[in-house]
C-alpha atoms as a PDB file:
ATOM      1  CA  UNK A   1      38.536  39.410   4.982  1.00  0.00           C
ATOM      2  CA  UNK A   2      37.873  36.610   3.283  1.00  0.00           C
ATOM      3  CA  UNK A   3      38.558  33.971   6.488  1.00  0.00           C
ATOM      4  CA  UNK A   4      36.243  36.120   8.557  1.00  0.00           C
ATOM      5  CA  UNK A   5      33.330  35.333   5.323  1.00  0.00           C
ATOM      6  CA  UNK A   6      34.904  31.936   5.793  1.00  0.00           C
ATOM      7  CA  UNK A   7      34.248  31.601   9.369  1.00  0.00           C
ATOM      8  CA  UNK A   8      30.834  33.588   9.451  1.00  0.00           C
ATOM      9  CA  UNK A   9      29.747  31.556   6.622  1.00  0.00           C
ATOM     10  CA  UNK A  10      30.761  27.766   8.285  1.00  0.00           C
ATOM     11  CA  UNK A  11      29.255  29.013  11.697  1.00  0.00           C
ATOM     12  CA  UNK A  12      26.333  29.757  10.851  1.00  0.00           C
ATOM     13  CA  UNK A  13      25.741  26.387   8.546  1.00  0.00           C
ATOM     14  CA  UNK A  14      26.774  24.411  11.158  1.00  0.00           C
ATOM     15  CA  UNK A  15      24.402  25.783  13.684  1.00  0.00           C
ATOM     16  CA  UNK A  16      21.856  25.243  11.089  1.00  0.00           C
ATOM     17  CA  UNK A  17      22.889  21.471  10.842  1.00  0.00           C
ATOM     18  CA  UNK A  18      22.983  21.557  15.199  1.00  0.00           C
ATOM     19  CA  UNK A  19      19.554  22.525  14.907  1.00  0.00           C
ATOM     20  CA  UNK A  20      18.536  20.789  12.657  1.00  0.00           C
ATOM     21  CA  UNK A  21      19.610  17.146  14.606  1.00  0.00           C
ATOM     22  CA  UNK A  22      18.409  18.594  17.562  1.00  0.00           C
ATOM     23  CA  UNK A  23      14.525  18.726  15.868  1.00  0.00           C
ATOM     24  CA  UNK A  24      15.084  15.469  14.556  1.00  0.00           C
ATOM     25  CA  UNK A  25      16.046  13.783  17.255  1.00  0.00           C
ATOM     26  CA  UNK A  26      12.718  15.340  19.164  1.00  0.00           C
ATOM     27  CA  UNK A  27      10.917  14.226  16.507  1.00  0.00           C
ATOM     28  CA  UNK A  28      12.793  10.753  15.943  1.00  0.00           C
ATOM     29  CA  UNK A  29      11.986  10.374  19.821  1.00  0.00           C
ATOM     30  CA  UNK A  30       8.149  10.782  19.343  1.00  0.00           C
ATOM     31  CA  UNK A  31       7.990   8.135  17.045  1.00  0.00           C
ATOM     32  CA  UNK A  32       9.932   6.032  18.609  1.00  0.00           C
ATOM     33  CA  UNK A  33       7.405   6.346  21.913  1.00  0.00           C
ATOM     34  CA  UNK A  34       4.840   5.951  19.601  1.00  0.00           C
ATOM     35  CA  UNK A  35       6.013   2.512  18.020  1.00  0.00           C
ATOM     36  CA  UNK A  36       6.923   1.468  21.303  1.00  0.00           C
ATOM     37  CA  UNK A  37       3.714   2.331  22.754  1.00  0.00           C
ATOM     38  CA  UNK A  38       4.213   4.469  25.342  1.00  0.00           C
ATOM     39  CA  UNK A  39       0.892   6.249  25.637  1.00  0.00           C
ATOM     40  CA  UNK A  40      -0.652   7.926  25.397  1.00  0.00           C
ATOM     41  CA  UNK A  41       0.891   9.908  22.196  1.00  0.00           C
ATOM     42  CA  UNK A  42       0.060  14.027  21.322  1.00  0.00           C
ATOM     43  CA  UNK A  43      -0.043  15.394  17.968  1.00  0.00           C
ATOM     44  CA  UNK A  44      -0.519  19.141  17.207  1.00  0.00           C
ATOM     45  CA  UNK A  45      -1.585  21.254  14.095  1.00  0.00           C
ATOM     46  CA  UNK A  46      -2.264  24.556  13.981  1.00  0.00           C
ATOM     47  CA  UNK A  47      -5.613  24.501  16.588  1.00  0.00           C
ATOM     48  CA  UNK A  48      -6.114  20.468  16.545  1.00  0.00           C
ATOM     49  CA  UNK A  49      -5.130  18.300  19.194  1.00  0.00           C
ATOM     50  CA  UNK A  50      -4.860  14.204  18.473  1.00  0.00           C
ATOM     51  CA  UNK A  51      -4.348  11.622  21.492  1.00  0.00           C
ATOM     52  CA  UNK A  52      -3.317   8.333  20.325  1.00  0.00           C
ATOM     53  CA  UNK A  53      -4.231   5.606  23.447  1.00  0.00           C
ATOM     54  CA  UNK A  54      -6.921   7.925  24.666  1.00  0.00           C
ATOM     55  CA  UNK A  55      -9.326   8.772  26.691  1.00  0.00           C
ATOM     56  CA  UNK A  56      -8.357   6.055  29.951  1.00  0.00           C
ATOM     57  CA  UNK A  57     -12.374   5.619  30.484  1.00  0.00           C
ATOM     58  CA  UNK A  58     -12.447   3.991  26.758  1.00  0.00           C
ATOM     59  CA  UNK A  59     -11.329   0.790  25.864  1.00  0.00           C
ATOM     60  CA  UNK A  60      -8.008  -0.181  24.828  1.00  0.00           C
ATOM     61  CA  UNK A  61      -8.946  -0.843  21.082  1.00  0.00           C
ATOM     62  CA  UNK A  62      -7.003  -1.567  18.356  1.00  0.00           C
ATOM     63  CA  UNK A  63      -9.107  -2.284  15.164  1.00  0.00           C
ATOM     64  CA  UNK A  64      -7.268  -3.155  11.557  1.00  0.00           C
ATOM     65  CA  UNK A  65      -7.944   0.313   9.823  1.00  0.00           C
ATOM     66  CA  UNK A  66     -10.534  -1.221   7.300  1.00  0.00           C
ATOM     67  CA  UNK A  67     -12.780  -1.368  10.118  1.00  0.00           C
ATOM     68  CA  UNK A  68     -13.006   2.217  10.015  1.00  0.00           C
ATOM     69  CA  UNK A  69     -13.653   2.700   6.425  1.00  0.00           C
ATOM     70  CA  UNK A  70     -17.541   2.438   6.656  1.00  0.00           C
ATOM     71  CA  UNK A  71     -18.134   4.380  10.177  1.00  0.00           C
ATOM     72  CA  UNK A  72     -15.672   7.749   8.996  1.00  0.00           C
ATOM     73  CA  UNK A  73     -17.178   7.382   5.096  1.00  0.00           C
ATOM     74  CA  UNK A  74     -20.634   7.397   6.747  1.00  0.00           C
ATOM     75  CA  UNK A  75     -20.409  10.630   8.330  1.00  0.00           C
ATOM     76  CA  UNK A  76     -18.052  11.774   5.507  1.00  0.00           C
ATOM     77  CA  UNK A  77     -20.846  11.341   3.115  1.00  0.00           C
ATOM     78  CA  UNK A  78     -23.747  13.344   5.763  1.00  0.00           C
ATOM     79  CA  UNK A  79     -23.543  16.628   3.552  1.00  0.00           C
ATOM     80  CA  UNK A  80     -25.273  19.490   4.967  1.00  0.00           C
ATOM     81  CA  UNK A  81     -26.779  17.112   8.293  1.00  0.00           C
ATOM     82  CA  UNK A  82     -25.986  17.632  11.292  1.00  0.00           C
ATOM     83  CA  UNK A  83     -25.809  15.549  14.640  1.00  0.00           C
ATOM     84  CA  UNK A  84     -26.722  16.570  17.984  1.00  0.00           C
ATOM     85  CA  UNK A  85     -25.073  15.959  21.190  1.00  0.00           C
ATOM     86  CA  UNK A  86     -26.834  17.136  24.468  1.00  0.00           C
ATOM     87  CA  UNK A  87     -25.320  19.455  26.771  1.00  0.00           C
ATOM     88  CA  UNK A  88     -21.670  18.543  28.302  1.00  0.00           C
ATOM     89  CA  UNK A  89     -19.017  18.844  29.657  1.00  0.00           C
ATOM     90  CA  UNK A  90     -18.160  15.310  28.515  1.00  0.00           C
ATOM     91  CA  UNK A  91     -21.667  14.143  27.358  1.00  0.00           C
ATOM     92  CA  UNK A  92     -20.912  11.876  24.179  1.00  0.00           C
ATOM     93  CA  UNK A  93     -22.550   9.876  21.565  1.00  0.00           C
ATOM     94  CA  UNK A  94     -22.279   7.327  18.923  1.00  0.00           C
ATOM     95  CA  UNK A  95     -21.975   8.915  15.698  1.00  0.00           C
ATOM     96  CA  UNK A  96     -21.294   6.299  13.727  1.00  0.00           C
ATOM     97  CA  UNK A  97     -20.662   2.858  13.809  1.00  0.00           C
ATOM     98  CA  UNK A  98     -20.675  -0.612  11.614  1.00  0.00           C
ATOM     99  CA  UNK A  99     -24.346  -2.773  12.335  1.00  0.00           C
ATOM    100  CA  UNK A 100     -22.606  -5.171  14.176  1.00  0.00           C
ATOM    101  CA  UNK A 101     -20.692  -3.095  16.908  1.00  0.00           C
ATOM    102  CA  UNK A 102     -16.671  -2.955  16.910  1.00  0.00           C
ATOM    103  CA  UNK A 103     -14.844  -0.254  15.741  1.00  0.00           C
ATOM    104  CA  UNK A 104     -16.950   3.358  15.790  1.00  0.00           C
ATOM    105  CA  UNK A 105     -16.965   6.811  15.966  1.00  0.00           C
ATOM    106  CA  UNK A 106     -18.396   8.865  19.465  1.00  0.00           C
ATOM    107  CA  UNK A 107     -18.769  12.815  19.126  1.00  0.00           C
ATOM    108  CA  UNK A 108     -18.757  14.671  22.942  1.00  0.00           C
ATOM    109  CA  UNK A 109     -19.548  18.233  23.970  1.00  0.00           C
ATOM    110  CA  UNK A 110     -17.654  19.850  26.145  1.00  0.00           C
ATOM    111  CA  UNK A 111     -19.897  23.125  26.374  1.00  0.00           C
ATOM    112  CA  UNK A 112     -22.415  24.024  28.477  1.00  0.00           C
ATOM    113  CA  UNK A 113     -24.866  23.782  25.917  1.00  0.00           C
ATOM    114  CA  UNK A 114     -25.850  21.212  23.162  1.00  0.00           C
ATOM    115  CA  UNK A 115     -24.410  21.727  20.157  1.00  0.00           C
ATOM    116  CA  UNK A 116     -25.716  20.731  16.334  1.00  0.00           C
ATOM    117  CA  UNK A 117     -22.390  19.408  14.606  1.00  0.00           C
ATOM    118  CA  UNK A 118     -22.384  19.124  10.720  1.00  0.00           C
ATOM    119  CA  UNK A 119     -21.206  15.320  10.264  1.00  0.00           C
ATOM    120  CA  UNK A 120     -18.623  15.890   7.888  1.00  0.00           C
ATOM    121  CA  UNK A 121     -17.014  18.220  10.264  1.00  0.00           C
ATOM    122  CA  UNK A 122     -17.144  15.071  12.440  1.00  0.00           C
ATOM    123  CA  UNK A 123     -16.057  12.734   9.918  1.00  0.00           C
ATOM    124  CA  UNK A 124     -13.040  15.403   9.292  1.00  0.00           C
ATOM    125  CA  UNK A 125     -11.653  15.354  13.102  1.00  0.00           C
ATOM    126  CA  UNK A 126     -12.390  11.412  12.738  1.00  0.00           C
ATOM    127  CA  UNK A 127     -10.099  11.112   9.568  1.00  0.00           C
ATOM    128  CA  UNK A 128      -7.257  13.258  11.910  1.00  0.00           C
ATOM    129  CA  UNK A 129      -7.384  10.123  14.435  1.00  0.00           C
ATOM    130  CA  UNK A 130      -7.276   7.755  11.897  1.00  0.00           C
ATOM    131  CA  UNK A 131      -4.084   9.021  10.535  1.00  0.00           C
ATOM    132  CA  UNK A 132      -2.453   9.893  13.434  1.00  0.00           C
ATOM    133  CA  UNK A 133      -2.867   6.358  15.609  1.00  0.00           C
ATOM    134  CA  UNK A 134      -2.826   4.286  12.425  1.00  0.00           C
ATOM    135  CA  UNK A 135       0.327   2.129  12.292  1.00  0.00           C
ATOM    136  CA  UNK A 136       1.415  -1.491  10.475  1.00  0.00           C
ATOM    137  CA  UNK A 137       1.540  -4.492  12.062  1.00  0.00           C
ATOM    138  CA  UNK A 138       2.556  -7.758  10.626  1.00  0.00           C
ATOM    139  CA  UNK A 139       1.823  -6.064   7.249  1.00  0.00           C
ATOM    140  CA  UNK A 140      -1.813  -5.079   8.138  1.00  0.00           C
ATOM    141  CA  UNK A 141      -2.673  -1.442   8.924  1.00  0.00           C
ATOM    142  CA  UNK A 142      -4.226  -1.353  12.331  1.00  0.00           C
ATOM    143  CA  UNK A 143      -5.784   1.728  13.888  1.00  0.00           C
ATOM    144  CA  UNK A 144      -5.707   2.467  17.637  1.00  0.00           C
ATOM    145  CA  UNK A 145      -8.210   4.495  19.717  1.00  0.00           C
ATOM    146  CA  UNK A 146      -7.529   8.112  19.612  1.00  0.00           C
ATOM    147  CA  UNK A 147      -9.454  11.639  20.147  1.00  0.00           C
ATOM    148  CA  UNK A 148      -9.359  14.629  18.226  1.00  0.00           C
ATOM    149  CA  UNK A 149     -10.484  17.954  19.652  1.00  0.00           C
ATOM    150  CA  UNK A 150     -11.990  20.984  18.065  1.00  0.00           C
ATOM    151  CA  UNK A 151     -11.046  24.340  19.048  1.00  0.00           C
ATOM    152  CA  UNK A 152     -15.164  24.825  19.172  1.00  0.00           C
ATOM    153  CA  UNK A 153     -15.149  22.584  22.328  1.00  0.00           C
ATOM    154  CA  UNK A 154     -16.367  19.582  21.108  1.00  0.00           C
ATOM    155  CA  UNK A 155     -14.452  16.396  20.145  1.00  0.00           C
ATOM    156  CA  UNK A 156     -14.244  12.914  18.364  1.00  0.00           C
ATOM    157  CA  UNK A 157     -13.095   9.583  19.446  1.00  0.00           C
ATOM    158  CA  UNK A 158     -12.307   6.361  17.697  1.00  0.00           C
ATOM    159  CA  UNK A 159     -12.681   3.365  19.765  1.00  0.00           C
ATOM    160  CA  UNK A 160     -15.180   0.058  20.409  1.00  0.00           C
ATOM    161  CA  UNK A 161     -18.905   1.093  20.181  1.00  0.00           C
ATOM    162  CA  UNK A 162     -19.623  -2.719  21.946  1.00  0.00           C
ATOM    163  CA  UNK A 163     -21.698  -5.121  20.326  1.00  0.00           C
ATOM    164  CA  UNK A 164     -24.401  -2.594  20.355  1.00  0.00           C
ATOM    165  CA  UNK A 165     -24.695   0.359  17.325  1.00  0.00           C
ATOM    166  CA  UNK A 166     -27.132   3.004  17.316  1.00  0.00           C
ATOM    167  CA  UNK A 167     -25.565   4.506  14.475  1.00  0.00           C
ATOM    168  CA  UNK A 168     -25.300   2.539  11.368  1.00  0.00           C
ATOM    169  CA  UNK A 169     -27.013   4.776   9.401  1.00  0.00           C
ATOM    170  CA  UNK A 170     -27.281   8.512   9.454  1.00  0.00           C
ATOM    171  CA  UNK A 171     -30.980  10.568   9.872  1.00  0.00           C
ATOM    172  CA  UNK A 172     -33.163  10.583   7.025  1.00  0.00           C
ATOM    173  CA  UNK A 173     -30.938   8.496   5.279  1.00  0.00           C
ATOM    174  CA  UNK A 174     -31.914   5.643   2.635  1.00  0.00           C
END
């Protein structure tokens, strides 16, 4: 009786411990793809998707993650405001950016309709790119471009605004 506890007991711990290499290596073999750059990379939680190296039609940016600080803390800080994006599919906009161009945030529709997103919510799917696609380079933290989509239809991407901003500021904004 007490071999067959023996045996139940060992088989089933080491299936555990099978298992349980088997996830890490999956998940030891997205990051390795990831620092090796093989793109582009997919992250998913709960309803969010992130794309690290995405969308093709954008430019292959890669901005040290400062750059980022004032562009996501802008729409961070927007409170109860709200940005509009025109009708879609795929009809984007800056949402925020530094004054001098570089490193920025776009917000696209994908619905039929336009839509009136709260920039927070914005500056929320922006902070999921940032932490996803961030990684360290020659001891400085760079940031790649990336999307983030909401389950709402709408979504966020980090990457080069050009030297030309439109949104520096936010509406009715001091």
């Amino acid at each position: 009786m007490k071999t067959c506890l023996i045996l139940t007991l060992a088989s089933s711990t080491l299936a555990a411990v099978i298992r349980s290499s088997q996830s890490l290596a999956q998940t030891a073999g997205l990051i390795g793809n990831y620092l090796n750059r093989t793109r582009p990379v997919y992250f998913q939680h709960d309803d969010i998707r992130v794309i690290c190296g995405g969308p093709p039609d954008y430019p292959n940016t890669e901005f040290p993650a400062s750059d980022y600080s004032y562009p996501i803390g802008l729409l961070l800080s927007g409170g109860s405001r709200r940005i509009h994006v025109e009708a879609g599919p795929a009809k984007c906009i800056q949402a925020a950016c530094n004054a001098g161009g570089g490193a920025g945030v776009f917000i696209c529709n994908d619905q039929h309709n336009s839509i009136d997103v709260l920039y927070t919510d914005a500056g929320w799917f922006a902070q999921q790119v940032y932490q996803k696609c961030k990684q360290r380079l020659d001891g400085v933290d760079y940031v790649e471009k990336g999307q983030a989509y909401c389950p709402d239809n709408w979504n966020v991407i980090l990457s080069d605004v050009g030297n030309e901003c439109t949104a520096s500021t936010l509406p009715n904004s001091d």
